[in-house]
Protein backbone atom coordinates (compact mmCIF):
# COMPACT_ATOMS: atom_id res chain seq x y z
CA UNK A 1 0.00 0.00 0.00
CA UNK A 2 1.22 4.13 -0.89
CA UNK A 3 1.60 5.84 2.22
CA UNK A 4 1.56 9.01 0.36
CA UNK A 5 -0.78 12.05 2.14
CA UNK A 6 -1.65 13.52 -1.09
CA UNK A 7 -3.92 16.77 -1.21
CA UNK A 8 -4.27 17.49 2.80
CA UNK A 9 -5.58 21.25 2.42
CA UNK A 10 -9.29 19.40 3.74
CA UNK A 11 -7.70 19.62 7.72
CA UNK A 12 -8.35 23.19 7.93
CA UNK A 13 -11.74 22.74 6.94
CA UNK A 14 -12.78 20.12 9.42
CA UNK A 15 -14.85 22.25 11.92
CA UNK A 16 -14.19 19.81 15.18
CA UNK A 17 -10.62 19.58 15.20
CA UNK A 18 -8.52 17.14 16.64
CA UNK A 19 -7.89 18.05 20.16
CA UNK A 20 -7.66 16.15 22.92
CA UNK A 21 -11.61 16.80 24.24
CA UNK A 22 -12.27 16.19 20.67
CA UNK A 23 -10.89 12.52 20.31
CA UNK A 24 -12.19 11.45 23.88
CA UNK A 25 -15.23 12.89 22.64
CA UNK A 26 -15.45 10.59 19.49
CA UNK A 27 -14.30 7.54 21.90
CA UNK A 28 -17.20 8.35 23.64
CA UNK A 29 -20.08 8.66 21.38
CA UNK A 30 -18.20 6.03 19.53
CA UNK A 31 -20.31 3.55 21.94
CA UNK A 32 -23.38 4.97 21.35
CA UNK A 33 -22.91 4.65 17.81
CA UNK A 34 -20.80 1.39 17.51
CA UNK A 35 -23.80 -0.65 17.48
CA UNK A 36 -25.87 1.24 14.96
CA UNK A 37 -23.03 1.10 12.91
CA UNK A 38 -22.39 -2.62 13.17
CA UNK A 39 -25.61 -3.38 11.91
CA UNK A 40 -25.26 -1.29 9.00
CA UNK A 41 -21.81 -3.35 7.80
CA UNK A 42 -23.30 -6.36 8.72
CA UNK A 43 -26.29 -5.82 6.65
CA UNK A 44 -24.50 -4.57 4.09
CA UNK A 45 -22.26 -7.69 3.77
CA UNK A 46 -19.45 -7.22 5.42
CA UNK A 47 -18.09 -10.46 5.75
CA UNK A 48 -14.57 -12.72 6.98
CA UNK A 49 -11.86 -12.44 4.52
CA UNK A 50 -12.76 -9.12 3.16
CA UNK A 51 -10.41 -6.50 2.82
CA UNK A 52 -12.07 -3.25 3.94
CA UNK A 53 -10.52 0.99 3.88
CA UNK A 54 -11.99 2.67 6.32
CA UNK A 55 -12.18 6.92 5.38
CA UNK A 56 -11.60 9.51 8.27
CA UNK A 57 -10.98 6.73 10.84
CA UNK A 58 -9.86 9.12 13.45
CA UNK A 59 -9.50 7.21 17.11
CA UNK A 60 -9.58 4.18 14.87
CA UNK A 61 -13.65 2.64 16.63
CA UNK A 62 -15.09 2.34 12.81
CA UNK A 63 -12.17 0.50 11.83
CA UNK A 64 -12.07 -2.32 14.93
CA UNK A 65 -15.50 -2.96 14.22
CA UNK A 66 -14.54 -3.89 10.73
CA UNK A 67 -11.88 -5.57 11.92
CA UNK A 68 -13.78 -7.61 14.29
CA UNK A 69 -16.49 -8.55 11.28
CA UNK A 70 -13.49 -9.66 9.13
CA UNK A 71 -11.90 -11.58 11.83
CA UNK A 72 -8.07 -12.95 10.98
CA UNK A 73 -8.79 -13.47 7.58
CA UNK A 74 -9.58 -10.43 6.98
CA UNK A 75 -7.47 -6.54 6.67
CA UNK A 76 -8.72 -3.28 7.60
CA UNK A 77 -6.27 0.07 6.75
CA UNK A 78 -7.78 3.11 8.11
CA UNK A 79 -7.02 6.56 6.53
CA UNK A 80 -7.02 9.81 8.22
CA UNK A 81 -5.82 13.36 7.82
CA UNK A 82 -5.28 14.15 10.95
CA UNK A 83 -1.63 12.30 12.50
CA UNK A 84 -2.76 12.88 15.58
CA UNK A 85 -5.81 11.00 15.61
CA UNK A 86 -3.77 8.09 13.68
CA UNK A 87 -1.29 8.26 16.44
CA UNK A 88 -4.41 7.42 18.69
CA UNK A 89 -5.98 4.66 16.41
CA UNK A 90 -2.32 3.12 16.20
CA UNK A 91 -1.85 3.31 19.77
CA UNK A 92 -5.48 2.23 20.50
CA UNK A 93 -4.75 -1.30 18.36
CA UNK A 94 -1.41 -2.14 19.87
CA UNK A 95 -3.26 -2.00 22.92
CA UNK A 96 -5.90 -4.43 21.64
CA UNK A 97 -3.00 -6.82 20.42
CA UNK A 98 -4.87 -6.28 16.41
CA UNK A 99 -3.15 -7.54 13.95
CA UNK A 100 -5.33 -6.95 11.55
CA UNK A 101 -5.56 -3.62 11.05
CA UNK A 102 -3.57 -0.98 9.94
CA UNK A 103 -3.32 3.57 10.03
CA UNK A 104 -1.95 5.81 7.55
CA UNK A 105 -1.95 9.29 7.47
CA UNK A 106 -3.09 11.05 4.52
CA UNK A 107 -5.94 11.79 2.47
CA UNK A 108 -7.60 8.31 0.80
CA UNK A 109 -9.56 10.14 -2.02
CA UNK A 110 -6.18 10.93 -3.50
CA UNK A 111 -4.01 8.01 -2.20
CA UNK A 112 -2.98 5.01 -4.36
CA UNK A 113 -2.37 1.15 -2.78
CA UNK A 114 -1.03 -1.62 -4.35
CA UNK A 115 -4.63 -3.73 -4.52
CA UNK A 116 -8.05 -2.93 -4.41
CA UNK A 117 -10.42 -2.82 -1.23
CA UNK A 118 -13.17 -5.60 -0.82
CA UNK A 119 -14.98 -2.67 0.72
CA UNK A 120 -14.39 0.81 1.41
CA UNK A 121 -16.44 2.28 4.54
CA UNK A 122 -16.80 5.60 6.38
CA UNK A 123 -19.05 7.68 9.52
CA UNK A 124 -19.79 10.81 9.57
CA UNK A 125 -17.05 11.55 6.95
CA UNK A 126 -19.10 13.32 3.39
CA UNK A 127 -20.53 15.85 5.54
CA UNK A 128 -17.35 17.29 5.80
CA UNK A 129 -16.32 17.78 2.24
CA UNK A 130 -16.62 20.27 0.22
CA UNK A 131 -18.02 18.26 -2.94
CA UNK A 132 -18.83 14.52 -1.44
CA UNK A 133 -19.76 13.37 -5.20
CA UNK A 134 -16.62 14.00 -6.14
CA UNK A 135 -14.86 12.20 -2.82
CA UNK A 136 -17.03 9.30 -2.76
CA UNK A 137 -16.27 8.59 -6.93
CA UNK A 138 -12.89 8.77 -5.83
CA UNK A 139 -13.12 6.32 -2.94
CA UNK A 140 -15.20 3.61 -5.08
CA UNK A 141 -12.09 3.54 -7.40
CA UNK A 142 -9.96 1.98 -4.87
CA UNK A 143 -12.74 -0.90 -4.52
CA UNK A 144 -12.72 -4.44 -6.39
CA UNK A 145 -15.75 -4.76 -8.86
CA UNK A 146 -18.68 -5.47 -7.63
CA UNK A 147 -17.14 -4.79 -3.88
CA UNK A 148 -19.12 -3.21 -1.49
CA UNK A 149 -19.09 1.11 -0.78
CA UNK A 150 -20.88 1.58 2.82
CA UNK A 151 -21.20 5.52 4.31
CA UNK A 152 -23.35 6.47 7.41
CA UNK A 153 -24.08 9.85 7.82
CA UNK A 154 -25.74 12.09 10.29
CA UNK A 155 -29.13 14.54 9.37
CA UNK A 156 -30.23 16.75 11.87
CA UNK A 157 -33.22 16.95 10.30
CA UNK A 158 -34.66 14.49 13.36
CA UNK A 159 -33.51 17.04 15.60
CA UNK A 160 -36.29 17.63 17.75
CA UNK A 161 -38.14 18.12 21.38
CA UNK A 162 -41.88 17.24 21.65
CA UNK A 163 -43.33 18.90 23.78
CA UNK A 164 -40.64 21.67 22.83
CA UNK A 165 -38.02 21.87 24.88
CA UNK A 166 -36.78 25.83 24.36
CA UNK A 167 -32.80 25.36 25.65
CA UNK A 168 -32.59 22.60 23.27
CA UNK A 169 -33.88 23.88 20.55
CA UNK A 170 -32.28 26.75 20.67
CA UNK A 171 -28.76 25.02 20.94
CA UNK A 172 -29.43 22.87 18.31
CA UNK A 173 -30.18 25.76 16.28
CA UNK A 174 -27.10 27.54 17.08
CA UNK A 175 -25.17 24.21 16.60
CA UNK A 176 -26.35 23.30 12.99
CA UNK A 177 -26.07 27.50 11.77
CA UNK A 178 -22.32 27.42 12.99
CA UNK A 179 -22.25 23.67 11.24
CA UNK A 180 -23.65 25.03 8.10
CA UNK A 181 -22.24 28.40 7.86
CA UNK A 182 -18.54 26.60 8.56
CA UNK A 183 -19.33 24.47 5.11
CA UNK A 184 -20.41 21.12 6.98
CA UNK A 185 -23.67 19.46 5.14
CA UNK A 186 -25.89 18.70 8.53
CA UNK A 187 -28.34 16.59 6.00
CA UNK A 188 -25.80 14.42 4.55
CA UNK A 189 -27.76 11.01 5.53
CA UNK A 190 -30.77 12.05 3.49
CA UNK A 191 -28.60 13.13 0.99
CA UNK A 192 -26.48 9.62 0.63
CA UNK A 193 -28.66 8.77 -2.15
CA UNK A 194 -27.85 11.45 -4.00
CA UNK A 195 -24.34 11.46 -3.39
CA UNK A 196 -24.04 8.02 -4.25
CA UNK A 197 -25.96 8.09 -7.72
CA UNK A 198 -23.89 10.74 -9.02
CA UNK A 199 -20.87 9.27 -8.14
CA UNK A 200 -21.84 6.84 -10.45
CA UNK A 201 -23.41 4.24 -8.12
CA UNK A 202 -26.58 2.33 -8.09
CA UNK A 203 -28.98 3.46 -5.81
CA UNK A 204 -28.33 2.35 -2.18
CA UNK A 205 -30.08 0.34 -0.11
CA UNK A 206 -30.74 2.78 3.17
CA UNK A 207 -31.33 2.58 6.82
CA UNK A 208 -32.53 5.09 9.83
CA UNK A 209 -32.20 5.05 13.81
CA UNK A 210 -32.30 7.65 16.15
CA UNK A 211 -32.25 7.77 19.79
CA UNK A 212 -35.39 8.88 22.03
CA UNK A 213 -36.01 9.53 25.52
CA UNK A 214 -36.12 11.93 28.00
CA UNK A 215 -33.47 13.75 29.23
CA UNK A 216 -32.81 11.42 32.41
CA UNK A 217 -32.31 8.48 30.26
CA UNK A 218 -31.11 9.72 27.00
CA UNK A 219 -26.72 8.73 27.07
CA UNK A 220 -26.68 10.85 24.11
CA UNK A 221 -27.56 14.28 25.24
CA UNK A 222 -23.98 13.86 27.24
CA UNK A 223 -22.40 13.34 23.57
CA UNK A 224 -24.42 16.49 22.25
CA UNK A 225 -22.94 18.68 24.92
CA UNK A 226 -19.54 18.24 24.33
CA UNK A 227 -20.49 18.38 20.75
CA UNK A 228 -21.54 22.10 22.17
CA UNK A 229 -18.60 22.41 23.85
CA UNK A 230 -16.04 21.88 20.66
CA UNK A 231 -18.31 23.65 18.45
CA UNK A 232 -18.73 26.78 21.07
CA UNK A 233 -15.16 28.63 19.68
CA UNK A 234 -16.35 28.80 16.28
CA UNK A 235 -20.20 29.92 17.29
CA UNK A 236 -18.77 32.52 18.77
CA UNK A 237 -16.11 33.40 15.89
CA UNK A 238 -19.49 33.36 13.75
CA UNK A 239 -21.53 35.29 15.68
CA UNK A 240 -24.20 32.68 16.40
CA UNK A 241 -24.11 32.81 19.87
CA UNK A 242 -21.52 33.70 22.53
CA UNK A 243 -20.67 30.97 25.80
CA UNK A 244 -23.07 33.20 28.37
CA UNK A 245 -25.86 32.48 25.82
CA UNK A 246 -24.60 28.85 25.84
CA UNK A 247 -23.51 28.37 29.31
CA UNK A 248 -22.23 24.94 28.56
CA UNK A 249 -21.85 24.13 32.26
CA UNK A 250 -25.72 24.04 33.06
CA UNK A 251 -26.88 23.29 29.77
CA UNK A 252 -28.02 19.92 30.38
CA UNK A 253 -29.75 20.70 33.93
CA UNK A 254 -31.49 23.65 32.36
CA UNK A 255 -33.22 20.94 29.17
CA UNK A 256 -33.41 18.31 32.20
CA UNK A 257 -35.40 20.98 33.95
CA UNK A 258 -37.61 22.17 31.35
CA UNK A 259 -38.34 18.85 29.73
CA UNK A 260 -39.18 17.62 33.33
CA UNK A 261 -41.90 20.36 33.82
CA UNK A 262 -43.66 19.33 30.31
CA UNK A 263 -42.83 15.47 30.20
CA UNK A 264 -41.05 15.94 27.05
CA UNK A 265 -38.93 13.52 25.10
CA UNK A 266 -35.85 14.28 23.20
CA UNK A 267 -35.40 12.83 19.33
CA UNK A 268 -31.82 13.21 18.59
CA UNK A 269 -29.58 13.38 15.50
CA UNK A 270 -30.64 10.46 12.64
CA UNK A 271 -27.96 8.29 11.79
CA UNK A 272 -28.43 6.83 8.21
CA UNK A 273 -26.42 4.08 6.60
CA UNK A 274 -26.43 3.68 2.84
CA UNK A 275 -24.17 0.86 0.83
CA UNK A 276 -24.34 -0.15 -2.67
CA UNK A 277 -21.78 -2.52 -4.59
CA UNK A 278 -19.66 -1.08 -7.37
């Protein structure tokens, strides 16, 4: 395989960054999401044996999965831009004793290795970039014939608090304007369909989940405020909303609070999955 970085001028548009808070913050919603995202490989046919790229594998969680649904027989080589967060994946698998699965740094779209991919897979990657067509027709090139092209993507289009809760939907407001005005697509999953027919794919078979509960019970509100949290810097660059509007330290009391007076429930962020073979 070509360790070569090619075109990395897409770090400085990533809006979350790779800090510290940032990567324990992906470890973290990682297990909220690790199981959604295992039943979108598995139903899209990941199997033993294959030989799967993982795109934007920052702390590396995407890629174990794979690695665990290929098993020994298997290969999984995860990309990223960032070296910092391949420093963590890479650190993160000796840990695990994988041998299995391998981190580069660089960009994939514009990387070359010496055989093709069984598979190529990514989360919450195409929202990012700045034409995802043109990324994903990339990607599919470095997978066999009829192998397998698998995306999940986020739409905050679920967003929602019924009956409304006003803190949270006013964060969430402030979080997708900053998202959107920074470049980042915050429909990507319903857009997967799109993205993958004009990349010159059939159309994908898709799936949808989303958590929902109440603030007491609901693990992922606790991802969504440090999601605040790394966003808050550039809100406030922007102009959305400054941190005394925020007030990240009480945010989740305050919705606790006011969703406990009106017995709401909170529907968060959909997570879609889309895969199609070449």
């Amino acid at each position: 395989m070509s360790n070569s970085k090619g075109d990395t001028d897409a770090k400085s548009e990533y809006i979350l960054g790779h800090s510290e808070r940032e990567i324990a913050r992906l470890k973290a919603q990682a297990t909220e999401l690790d199981p959604i995202t295992r039943r979108f490989l598995r139903e899209a046919g990941i199997v033993p044996g294959m030989r799967v790229l993982d795109v934007g594998s920052g702390a590396g969680d995407v890629a174990f999965l794979a690695a665990e649904l290929v098993g020994g027989t298997g290969e999984v080589v995860g990309v990223d831009l960032a070296l910092t967060a391949v420093e963590v994946a890479r650190s993160r698998a000796t840990a695990q004793s994988l041998k299995n699965v391998a981190f580069l740094e660089g960009n994939p779209a514009a990387m070359t290795f010496d055989r093709p991919f069984d598979a190529v897979i990514g989360r919450y990657v195409l929202q990012f970039q700045k034409d995802p067509v043109a990324v994903l027709r990339n990607l599919t090139a470095h997978v066999r014939p009829k192998g397998l092209i698998v995306f999940q993507e986020n739409d905050w289009a679920g967003l929602m608090s019924f009956p409304p809760i006003p803190t949270f939907d006013q964060v969430c407001q402030w979080a997708s304007t900053t998202m959107r005005r920074h470049g980042t697509e915050t429909h990507m999953g319903m857009k997967l369909h799109g993205t993958f027919v004009g990349a010159g794919l059939e159309s994908p078979a898709m799936r949808l989940e989303a958590p929902v509960g109440t603030p007491a019970n609901l693990a992922w509100l606790k991802s969504f405020r440090e999601l605040i949290a790394t966003l808050l810097p550039e809100m406030e660059r922007l102009g959305v909303a400054t941190a005394g509007q925020v007030d990240i330290e009480t945010l989740i009391e305050r919705i606790s609070n006011e969703a406990a007076r009106t017995n709401s429930v909170i529907v968060g962020v959909f997570s879609v999955g889309a895969w199609a073979r070449r």
